[in-house]
Protein backbone atom coordinates (compact mmCIF):
# COMPACT_ATOMS: atom_id res chain seq x y z
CA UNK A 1 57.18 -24.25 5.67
CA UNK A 2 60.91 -25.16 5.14
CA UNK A 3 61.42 -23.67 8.38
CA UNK A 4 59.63 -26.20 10.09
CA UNK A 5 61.38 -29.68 9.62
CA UNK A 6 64.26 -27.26 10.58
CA UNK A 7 63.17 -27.22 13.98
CA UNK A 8 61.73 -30.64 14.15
CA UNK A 9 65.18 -31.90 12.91
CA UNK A 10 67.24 -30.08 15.99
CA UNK A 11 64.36 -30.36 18.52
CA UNK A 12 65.27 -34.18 17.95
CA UNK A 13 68.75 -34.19 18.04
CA UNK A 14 68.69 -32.03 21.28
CA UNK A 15 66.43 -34.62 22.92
CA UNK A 16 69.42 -37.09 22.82
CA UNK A 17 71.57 -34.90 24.34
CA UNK A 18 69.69 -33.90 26.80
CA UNK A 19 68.93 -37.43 27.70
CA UNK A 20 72.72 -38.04 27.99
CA UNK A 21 73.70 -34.92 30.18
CA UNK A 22 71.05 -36.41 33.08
CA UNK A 23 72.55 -39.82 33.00
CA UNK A 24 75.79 -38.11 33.41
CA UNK A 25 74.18 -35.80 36.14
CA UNK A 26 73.58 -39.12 37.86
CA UNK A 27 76.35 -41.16 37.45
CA UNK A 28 78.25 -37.59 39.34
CA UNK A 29 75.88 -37.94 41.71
CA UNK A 30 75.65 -41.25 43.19
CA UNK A 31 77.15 -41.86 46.26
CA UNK A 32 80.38 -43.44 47.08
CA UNK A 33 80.83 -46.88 48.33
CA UNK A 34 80.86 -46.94 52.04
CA UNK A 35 83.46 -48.85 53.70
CA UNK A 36 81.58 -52.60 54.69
CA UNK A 37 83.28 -52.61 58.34
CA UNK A 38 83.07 -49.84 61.56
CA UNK A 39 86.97 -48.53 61.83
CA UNK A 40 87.65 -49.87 64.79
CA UNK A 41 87.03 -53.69 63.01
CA UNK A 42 89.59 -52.94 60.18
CA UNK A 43 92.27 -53.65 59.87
CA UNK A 44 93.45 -55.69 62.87
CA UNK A 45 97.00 -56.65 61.71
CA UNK A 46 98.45 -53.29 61.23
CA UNK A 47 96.90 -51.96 64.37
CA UNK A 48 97.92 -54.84 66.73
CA UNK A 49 101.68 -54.11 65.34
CA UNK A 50 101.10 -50.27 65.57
CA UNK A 51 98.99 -50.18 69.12
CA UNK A 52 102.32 -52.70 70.29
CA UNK A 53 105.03 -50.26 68.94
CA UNK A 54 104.01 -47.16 70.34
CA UNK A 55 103.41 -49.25 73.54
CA UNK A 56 106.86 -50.64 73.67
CA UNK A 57 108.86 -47.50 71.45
CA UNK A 58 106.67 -44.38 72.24
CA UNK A 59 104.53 -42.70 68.92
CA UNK A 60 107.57 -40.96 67.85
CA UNK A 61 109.77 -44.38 66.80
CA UNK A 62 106.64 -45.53 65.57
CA UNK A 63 105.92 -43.76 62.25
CA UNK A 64 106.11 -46.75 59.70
CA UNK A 65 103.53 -48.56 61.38
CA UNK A 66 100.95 -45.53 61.86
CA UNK A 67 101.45 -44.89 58.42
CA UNK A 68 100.68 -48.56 57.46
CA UNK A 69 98.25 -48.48 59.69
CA UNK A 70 96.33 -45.26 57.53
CA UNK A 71 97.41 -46.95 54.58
CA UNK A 72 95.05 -50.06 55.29
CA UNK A 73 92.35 -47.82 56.70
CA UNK A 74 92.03 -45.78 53.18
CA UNK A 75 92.26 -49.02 51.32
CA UNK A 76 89.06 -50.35 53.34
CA UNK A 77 87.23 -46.99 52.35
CA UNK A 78 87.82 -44.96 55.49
CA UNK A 79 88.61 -41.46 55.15
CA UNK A 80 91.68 -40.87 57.49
């Protein structure tokens, strides 16, 4: 018989821990936000000033604004 609380005792304390592992399983699994807006809708600034660059400069003299342009587009949730 002094066996027996034994297991009781670590039955018990395993529950807990088991208990935390599948909220952690599901916390890893939730999805990420998505981003709120279709990528053509974001960020109009920096793609008005990039669209007009390579217009005007060619996409060559034009790499700040692309850049910025990705920048804002990773910042709204896109994955570019």
């Amino acid at each position: 018989m002094g066996g027996f609380p034994l297991e009781n005792e670590s039955s018990a304390l395993a529950l807990p821990g088991s208990q935390q592992n599948q909220v952690s399983a599901v916390k890893a699994t939730a999805p990420e936000s998505k981003p709120k807006k279709k990528i053509c809708c974001a960020c109009p600034e920096t793609k008005k000033l990039r669209d007009e660059c390579i217009v005007q400069h060619g996409e060559d003299a034009c790499k700040k604004w692309i850049e910025a342009h990705l920048t804002c587009l990773r910042a709204e949730g896109f994955k570019v």
